[in-house]
C-alpha atoms as a PDB file:
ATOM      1  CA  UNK A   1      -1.322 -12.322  36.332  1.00  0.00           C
ATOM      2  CA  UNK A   2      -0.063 -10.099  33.320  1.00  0.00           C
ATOM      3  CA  UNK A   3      -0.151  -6.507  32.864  1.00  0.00           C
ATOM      4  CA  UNK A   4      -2.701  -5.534  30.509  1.00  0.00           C
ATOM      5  CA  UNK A   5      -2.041  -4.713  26.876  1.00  0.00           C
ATOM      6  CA  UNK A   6      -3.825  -3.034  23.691  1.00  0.00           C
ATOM      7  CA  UNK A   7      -2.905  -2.768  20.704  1.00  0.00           C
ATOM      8  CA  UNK A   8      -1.407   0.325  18.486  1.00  0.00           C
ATOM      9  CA  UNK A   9      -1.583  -0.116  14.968  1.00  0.00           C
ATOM     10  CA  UNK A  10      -1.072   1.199  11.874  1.00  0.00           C
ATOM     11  CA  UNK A  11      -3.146   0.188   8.305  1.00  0.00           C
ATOM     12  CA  UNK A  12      -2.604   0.907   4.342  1.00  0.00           C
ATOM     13  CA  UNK A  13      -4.474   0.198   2.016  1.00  0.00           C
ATOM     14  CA  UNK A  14      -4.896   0.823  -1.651  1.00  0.00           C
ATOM     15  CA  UNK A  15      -6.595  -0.924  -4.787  1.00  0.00           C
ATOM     16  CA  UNK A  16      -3.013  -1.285  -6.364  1.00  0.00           C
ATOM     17  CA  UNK A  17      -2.014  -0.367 -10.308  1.00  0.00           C
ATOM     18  CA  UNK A  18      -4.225  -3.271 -12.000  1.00  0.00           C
ATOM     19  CA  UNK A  19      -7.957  -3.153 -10.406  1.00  0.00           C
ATOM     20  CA  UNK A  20     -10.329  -0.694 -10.970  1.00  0.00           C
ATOM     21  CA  UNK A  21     -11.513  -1.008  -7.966  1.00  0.00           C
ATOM     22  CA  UNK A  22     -10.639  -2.197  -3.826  1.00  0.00           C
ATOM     23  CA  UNK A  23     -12.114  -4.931  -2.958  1.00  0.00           C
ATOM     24  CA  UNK A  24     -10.323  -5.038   0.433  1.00  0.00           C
ATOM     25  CA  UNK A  25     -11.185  -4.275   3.915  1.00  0.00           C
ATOM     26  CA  UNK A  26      -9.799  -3.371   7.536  1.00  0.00           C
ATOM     27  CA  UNK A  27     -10.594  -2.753  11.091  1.00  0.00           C
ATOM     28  CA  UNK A  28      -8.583  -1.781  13.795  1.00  0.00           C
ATOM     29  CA  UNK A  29      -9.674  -1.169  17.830  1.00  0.00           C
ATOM     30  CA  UNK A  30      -7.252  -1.297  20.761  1.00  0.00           C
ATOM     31  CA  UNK A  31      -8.354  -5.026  21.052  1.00  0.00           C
ATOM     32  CA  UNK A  32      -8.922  -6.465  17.376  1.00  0.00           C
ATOM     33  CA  UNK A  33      -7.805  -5.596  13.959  1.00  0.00           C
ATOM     34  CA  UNK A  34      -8.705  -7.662  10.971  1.00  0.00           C
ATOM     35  CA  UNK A  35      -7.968  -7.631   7.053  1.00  0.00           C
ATOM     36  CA  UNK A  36     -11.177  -9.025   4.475  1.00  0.00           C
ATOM     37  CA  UNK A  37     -10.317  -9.828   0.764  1.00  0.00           C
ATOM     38  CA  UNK A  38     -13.470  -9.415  -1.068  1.00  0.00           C
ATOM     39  CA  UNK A  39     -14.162 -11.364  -4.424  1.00  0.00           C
ATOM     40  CA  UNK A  40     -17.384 -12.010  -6.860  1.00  0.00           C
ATOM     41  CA  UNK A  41     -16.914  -8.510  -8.971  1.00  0.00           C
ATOM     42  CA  UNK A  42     -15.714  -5.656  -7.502  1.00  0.00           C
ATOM     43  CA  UNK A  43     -19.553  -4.150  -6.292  1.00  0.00           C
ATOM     44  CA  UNK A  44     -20.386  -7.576  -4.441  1.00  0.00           C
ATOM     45  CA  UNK A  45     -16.605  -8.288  -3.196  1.00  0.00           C
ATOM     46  CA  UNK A  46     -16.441  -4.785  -1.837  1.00  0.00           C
ATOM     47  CA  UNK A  47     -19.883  -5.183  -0.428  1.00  0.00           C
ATOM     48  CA  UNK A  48     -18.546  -8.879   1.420  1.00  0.00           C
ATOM     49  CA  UNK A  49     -15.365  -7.481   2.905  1.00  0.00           C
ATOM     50  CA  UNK A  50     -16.934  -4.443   3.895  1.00  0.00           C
ATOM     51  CA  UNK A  51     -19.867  -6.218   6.120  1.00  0.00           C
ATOM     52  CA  UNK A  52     -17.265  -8.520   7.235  1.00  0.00           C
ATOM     53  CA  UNK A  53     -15.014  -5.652   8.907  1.00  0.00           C
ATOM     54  CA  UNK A  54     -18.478  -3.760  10.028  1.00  0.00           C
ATOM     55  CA  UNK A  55     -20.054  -6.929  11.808  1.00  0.00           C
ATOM     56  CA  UNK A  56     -16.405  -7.866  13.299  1.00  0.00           C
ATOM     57  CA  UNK A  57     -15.798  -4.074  14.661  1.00  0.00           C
ATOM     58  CA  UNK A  58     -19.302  -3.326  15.794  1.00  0.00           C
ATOM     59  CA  UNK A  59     -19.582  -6.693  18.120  1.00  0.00           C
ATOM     60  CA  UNK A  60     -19.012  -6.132  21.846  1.00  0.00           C
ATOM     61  CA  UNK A  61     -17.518  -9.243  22.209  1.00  0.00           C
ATOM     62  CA  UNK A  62     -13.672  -7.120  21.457  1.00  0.00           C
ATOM     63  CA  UNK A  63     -15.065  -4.857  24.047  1.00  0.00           C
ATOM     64  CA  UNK A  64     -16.045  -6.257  27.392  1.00  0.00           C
ATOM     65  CA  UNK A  65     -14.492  -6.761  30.062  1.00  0.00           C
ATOM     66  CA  UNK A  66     -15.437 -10.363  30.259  1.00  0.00           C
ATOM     67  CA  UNK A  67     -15.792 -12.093  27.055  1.00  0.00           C
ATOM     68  CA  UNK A  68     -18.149 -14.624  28.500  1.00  0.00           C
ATOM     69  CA  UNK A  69     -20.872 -12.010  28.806  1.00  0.00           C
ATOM     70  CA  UNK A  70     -20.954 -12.130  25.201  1.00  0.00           C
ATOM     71  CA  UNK A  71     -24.034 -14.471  23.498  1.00  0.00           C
ATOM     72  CA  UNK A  72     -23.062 -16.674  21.243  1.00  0.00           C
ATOM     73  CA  UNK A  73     -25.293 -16.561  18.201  1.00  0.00           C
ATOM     74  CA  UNK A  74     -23.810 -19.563  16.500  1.00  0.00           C
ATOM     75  CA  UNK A  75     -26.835 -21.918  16.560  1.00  0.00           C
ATOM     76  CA  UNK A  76     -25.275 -24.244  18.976  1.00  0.00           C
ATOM     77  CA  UNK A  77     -27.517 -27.382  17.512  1.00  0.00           C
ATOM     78  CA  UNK A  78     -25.085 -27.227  14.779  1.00  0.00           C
ATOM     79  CA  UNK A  79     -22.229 -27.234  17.283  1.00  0.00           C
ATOM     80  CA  UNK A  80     -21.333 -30.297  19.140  1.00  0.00           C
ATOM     81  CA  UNK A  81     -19.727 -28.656  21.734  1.00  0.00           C
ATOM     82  CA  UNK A  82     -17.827 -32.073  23.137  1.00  0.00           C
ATOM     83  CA  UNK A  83     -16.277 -32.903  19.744  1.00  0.00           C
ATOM     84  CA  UNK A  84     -15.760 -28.881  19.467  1.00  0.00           C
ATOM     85  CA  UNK A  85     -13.740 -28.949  22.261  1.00  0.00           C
ATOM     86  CA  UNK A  86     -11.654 -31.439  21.296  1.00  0.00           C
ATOM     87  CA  UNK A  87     -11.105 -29.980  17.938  1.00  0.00           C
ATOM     88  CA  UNK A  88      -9.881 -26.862  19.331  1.00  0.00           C
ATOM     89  CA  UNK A  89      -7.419 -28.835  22.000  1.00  0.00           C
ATOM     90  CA  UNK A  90      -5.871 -30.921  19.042  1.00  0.00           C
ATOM     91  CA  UNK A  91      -6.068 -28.111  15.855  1.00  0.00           C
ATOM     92  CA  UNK A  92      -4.458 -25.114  18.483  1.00  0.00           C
ATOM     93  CA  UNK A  93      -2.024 -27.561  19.736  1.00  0.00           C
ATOM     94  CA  UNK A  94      -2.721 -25.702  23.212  1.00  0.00           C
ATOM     95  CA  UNK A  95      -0.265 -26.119  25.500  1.00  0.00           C
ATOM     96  CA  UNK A  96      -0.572 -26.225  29.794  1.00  0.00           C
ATOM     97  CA  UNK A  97       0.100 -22.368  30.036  1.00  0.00           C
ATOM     98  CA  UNK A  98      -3.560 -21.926  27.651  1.00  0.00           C
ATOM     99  CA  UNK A  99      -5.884 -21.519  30.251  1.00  0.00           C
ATOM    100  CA  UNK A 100      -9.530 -23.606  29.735  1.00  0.00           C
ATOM    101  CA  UNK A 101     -11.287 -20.298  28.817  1.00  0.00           C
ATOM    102  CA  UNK A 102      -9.420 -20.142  25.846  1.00  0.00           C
ATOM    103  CA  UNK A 103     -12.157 -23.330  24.372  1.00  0.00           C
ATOM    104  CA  UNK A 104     -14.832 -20.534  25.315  1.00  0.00           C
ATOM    105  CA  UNK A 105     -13.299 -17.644  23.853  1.00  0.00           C
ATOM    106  CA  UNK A 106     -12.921 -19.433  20.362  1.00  0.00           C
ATOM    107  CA  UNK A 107     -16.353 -19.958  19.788  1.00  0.00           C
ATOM    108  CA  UNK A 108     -17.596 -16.601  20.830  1.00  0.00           C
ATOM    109  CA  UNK A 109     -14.735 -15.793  17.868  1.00  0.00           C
ATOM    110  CA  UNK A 110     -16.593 -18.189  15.661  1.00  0.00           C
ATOM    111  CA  UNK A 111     -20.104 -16.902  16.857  1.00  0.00           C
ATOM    112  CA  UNK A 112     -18.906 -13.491  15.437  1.00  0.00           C
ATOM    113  CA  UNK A 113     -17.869 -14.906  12.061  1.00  0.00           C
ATOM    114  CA  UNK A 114     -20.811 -16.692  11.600  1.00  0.00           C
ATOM    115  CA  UNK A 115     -22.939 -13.384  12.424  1.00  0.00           C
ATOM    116  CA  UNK A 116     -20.674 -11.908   9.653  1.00  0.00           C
ATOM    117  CA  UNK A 117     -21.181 -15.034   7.145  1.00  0.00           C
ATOM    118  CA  UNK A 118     -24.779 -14.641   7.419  1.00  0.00           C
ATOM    119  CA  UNK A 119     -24.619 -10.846   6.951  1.00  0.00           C
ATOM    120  CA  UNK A 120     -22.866 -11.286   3.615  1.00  0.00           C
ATOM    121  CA  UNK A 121     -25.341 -13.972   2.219  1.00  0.00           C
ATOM    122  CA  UNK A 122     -28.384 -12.404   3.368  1.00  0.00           C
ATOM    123  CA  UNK A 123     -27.070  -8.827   1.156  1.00  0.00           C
ATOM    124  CA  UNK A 124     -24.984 -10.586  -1.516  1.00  0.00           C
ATOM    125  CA  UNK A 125     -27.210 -13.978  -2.104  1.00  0.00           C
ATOM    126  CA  UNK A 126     -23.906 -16.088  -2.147  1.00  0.00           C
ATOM    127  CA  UNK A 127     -22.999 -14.045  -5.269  1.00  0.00           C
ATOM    128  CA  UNK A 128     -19.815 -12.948  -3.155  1.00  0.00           C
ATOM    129  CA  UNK A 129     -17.572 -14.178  -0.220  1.00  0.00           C
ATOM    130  CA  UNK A 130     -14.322 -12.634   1.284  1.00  0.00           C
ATOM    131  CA  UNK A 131     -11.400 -13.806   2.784  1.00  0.00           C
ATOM    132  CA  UNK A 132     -10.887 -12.973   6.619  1.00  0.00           C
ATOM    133  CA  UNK A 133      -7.728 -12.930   9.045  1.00  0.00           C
ATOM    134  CA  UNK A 134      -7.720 -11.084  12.662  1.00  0.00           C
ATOM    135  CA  UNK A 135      -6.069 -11.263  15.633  1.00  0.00           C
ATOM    136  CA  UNK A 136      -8.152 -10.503  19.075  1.00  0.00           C
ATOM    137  CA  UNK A 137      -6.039  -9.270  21.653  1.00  0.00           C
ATOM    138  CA  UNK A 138      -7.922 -10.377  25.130  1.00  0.00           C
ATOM    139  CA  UNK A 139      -7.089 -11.273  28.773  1.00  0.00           C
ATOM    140  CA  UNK A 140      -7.940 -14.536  29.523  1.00  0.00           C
ATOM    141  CA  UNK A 141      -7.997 -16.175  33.480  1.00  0.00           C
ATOM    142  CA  UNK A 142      -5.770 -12.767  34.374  1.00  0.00           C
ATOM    143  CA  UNK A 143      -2.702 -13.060  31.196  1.00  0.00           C
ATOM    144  CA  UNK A 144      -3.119 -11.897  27.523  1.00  0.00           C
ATOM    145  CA  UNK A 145      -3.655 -14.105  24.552  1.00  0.00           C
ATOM    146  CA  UNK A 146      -3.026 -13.268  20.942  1.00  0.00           C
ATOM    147  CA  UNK A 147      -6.200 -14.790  19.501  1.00  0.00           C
ATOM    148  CA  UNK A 148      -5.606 -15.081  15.822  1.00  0.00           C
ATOM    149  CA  UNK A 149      -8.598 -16.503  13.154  1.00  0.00           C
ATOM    150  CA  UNK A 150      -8.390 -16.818   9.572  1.00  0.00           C
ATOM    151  CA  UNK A 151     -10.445 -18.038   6.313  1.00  0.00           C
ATOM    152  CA  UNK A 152      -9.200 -17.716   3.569  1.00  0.00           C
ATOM    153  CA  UNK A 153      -5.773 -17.096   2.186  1.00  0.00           C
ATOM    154  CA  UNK A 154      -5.471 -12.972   3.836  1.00  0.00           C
ATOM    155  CA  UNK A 155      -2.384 -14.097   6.526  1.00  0.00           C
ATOM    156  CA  UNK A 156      -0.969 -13.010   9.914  1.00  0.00           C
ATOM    157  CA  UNK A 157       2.255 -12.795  10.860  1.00  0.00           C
ATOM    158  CA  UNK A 158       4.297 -12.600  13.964  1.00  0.00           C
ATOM    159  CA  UNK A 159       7.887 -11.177  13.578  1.00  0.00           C
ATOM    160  CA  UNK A 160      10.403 -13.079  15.318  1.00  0.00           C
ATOM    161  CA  UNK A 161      13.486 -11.443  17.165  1.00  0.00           C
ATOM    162  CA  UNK A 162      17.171 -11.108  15.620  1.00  0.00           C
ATOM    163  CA  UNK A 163      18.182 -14.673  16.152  1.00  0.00           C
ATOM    164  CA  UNK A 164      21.262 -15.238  18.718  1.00  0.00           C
ATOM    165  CA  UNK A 165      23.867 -16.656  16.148  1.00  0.00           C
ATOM    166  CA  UNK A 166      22.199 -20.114  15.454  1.00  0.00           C
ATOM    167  CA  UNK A 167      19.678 -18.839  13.163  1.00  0.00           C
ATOM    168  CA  UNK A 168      19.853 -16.971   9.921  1.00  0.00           C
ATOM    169  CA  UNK A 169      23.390 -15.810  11.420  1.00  0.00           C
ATOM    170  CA  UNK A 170      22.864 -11.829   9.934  1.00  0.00           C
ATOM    171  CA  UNK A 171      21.205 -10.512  13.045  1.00  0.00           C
ATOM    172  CA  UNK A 172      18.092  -9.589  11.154  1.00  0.00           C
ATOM    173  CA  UNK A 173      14.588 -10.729  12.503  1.00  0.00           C
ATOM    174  CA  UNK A 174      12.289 -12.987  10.559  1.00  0.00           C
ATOM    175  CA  UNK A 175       8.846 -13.236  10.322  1.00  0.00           C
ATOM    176  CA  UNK A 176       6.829 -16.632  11.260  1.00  0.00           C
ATOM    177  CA  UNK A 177       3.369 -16.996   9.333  1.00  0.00           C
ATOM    178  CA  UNK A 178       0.661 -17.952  12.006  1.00  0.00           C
ATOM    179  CA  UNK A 179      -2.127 -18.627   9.607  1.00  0.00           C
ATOM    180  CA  UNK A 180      -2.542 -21.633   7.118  1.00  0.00           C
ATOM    181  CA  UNK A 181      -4.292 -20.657   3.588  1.00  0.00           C
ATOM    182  CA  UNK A 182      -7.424 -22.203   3.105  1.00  0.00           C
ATOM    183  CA  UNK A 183      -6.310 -22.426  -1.140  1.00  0.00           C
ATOM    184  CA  UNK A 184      -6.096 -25.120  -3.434  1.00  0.00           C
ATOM    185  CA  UNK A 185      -2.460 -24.651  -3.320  1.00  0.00           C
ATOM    186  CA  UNK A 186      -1.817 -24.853   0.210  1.00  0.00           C
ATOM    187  CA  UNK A 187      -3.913 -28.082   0.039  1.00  0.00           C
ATOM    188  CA  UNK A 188      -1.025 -29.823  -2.906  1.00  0.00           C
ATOM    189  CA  UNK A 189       1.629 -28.327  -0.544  1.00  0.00           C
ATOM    190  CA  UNK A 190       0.908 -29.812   2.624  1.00  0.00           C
ATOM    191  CA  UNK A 191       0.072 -33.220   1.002  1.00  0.00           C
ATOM    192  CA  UNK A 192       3.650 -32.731  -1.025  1.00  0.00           C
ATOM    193  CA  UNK A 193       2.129 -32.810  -4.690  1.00  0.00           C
ATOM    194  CA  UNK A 194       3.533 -28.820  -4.655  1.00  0.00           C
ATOM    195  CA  UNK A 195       6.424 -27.016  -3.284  1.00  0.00           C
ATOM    196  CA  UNK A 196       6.318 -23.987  -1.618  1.00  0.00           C
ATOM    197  CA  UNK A 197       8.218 -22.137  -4.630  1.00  0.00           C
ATOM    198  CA  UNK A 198       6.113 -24.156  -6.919  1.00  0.00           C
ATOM    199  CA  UNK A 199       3.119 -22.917  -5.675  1.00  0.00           C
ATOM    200  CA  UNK A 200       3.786 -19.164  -6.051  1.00  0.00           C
ATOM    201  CA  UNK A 201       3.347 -19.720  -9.668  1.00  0.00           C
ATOM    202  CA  UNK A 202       0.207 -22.205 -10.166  1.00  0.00           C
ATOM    203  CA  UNK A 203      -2.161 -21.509 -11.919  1.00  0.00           C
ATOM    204  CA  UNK A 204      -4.885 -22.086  -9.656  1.00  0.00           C
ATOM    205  CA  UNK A 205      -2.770 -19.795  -6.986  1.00  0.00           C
ATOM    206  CA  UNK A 206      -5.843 -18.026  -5.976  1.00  0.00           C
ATOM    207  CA  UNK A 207      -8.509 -20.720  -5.616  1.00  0.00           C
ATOM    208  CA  UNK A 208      -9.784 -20.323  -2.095  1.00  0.00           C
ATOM    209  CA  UNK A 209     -11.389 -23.400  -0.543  1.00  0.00           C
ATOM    210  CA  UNK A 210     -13.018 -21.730   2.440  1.00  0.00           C
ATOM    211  CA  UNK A 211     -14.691 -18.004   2.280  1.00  0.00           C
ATOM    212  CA  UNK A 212     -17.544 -16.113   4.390  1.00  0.00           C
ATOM    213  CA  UNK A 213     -20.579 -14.825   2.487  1.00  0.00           C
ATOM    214  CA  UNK A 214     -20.279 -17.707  -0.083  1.00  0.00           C
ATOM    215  CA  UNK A 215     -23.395 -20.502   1.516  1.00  0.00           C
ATOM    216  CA  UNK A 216     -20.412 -23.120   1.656  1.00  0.00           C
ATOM    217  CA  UNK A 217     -17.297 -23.855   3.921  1.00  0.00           C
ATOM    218  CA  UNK A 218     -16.818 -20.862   5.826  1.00  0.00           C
ATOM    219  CA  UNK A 219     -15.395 -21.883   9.303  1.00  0.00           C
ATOM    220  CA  UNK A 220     -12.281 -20.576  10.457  1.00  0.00           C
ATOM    221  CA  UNK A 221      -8.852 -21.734  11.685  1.00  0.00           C
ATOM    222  CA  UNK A 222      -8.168 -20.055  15.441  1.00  0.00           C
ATOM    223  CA  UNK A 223      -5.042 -20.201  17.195  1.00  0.00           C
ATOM    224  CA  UNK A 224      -4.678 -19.011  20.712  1.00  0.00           C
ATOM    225  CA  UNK A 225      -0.960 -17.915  21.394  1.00  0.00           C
ATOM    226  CA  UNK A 226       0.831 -16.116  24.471  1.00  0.00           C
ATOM    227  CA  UNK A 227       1.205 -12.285  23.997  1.00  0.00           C
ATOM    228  CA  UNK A 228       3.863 -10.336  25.195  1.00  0.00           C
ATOM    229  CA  UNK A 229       5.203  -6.460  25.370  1.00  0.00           C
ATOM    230  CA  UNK A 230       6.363  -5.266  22.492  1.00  0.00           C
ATOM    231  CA  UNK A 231       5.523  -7.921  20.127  1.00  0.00           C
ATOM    232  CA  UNK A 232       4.397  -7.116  16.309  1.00  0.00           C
ATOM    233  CA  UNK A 233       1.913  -9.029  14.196  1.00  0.00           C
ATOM    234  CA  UNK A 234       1.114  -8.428  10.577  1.00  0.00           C
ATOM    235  CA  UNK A 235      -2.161  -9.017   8.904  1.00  0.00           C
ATOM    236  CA  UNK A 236      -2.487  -8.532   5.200  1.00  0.00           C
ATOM    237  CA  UNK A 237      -4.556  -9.711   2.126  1.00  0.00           C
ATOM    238  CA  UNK A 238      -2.698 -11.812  -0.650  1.00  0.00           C
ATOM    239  CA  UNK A 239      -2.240  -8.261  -2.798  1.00  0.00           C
ATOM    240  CA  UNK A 240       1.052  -7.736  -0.248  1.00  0.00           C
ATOM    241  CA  UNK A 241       2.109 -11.682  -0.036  1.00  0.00           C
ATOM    242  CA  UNK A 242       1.960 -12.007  -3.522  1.00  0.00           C
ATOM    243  CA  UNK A 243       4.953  -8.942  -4.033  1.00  0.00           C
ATOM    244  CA  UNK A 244       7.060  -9.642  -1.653  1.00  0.00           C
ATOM    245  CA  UNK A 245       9.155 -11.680   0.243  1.00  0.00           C
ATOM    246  CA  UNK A 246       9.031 -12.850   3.978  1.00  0.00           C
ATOM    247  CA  UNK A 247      12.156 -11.759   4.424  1.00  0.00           C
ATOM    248  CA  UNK A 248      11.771  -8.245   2.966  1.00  0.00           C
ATOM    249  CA  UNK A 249       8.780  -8.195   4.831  1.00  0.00           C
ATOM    250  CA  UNK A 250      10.648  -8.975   8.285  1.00  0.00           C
ATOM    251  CA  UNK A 251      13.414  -6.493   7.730  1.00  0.00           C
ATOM    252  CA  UNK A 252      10.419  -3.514   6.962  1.00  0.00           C
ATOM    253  CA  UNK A 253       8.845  -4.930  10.170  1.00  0.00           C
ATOM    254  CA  UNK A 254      12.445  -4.762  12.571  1.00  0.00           C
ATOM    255  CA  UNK A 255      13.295  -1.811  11.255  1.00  0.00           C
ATOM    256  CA  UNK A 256      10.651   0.573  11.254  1.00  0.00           C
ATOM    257  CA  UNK A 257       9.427   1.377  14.680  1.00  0.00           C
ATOM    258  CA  UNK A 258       6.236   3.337  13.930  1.00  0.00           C
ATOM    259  CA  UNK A 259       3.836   0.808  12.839  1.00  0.00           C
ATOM    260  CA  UNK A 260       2.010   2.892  10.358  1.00  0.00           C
ATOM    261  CA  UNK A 261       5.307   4.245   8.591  1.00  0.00           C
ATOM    262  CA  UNK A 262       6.021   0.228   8.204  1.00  0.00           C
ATOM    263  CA  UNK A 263       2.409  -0.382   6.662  1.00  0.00           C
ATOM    264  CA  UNK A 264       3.361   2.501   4.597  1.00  0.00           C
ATOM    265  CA  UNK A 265       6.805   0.978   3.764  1.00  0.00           C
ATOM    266  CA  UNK A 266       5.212  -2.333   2.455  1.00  0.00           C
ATOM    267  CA  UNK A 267       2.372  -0.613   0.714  1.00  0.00           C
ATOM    268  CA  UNK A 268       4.611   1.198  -1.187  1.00  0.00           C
ATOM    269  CA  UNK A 269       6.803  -1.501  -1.655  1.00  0.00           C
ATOM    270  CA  UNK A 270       4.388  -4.296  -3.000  1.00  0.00           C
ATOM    271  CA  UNK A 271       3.109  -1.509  -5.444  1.00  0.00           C
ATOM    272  CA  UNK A 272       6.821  -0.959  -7.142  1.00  0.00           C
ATOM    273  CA  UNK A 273       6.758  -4.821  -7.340  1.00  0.00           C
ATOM    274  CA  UNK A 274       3.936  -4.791  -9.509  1.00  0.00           C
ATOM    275  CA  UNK A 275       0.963  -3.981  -7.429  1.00  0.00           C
ATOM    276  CA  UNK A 276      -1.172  -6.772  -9.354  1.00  0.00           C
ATOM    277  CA  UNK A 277      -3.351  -6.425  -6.790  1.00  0.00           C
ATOM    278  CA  UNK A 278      -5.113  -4.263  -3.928  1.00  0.00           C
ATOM    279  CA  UNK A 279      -3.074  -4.696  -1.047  1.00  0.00           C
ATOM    280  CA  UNK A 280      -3.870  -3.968   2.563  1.00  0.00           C
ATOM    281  CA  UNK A 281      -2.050  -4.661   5.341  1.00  0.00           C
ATOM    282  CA  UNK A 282      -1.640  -4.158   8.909  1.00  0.00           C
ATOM    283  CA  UNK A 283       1.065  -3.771  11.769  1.00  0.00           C
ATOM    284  CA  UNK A 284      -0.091  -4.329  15.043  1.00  0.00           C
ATOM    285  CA  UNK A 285       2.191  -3.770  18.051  1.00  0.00           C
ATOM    286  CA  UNK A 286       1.246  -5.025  21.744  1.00  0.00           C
ATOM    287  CA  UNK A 287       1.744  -2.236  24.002  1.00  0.00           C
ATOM    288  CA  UNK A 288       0.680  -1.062  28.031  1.00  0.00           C
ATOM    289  CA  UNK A 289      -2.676   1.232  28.177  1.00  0.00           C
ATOM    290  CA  UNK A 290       0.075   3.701  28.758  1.00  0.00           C
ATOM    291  CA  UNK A 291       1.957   3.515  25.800  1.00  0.00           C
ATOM    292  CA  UNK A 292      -0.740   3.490  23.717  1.00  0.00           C
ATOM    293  CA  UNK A 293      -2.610   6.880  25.318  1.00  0.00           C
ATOM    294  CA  UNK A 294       1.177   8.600  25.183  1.00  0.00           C
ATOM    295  CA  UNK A 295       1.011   7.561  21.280  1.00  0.00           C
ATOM    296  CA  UNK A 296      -2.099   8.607  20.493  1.00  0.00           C
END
């Protein structure tokens, strides 16, 4: 059994020095925070990310007590639950300290996307889709669980500690991306037609192959991961990745102990890059009920 924890966050966001308008999104509760990208013009990609943050914060699911009082809206003809369970045990790589509720607390996660897919086509008429990454903070069989989903290319990342004198050998933190990109890109990478560098540069850099709102492949990647006191996660849309570096990232992230002074930081930041952009971005820290009522 592990002491509960919430999370304390801190958000920027801003349409950056190139668009007209922001097509971005965020939520944050002491559970679940979550960054949406919106695209298809700036009045139907703002319309997309905004539903997508609305039906994510409004479910209960990120507030009971017990996540399995939460219906699933999914249709679950659609879902073979056998084969879905499988998935999840080979795709999360979980390990013996997951616990088995973890397989039912990733598809209430997907049952709340889905709600939010449907939201977006039945407003935008697949004229518009967004990007989505979150991270659900929840207590599962009596220890907490980072729950982290994505679709998309919007990323979360954990930062890492200082490493002990066999890693980058500076003593400065780094900052390990928990999310894959659902991008054309990502797809040459991981079959090695594209390096990483290389791909920072394509031209088709910001082809997304998976979106909500859009009538096509919207399903996300989830990830169920330990949490512990203390740690910090970073959510942000491809307007901050785009800027900057992970390692300029990581020492904004290690160095600024306030999280919203370090979303302010890398806001500010990404815009003297170039700010090609909107940008949004999250910190999230995991802290005791106490901590976070003494903050607030």
């Amino acid at each position: 059994m592990s002491a509960p924890l919430v999370i304390r966050a801190g958000a920027a966001t801003d349409r950056g020095l190139r668009r007209e308008s922001n097509e971005d999104a965020l939520v944050v509760t002491a559970t679940m925070c979550a960054v949406a990208d919106g695209m298809g013009g700036h009045e139907a990609g703002e319309v997309a990310s905004a539903l997508c943050v609305r039906t994510l914060g409004a479910s209960p699911l990120f507030r009971l007590e017990d996540f399995r009082e939460f219906t699933v809206s999914e249709p679950d003809p659609a879902l073979d639950i056998a084969r879905f369970r499988a998935t999840v045990e080979r795709e999360l790589r979980l390990d013996p300290e997951i616990p088995d509720a973890a397989i039912e607390a990733v598809r209430r996660v997907r049952s709340v996307l889905w709600q939010a897919d449907q939201h977006i086509q039945s407003a935008c008429e697949g004229r518009a889709g967004t990007t989505v990454t979150g991270v659900w903070l929840a207590q599962l069989d009596g220890r907490m669980f980072w729950i982290v989903f994505n679709t998309g290319d919007s990323r979360t990342y954990r930062l890492l500690p200082p490493p002990d004198g066999t890693g980058q050998g500076d003593g400065t933190p780094g900052l390990a991306q928990l999310t894959v990109d659902h991008s054309e890109v990502q797809y040459l990478v991981s079959i090695g037609q594209l390096t990483s560098a290389q791909a920072l540069v394509h031209p088709r850099r910001n082809v997304i192959t998976r979106a909500l709102g859009t009538g096509q492949v919207w399903e996300p990647d989830v990830w169920v991961l330990p949490a512990q006191p203390g740690e910090r996660l970073m959510l942000c849309s491809d307007g901050l990745t785009n800027e900057l570096s992970p390692a300029h990232m990581a020492r904004v992230l290690g160095s600024v102990p306030h999280p919203k002074e370090a979303a302010d930081v890398l806001l500010q930041a990404a815009l003297r890059t170039g700010g090609r952009d909107n940008v949004t971005v999250i910190v999230a820290d995991a802290v005791s009920p106490e901590e976070y009522a003494a903050w607030v």
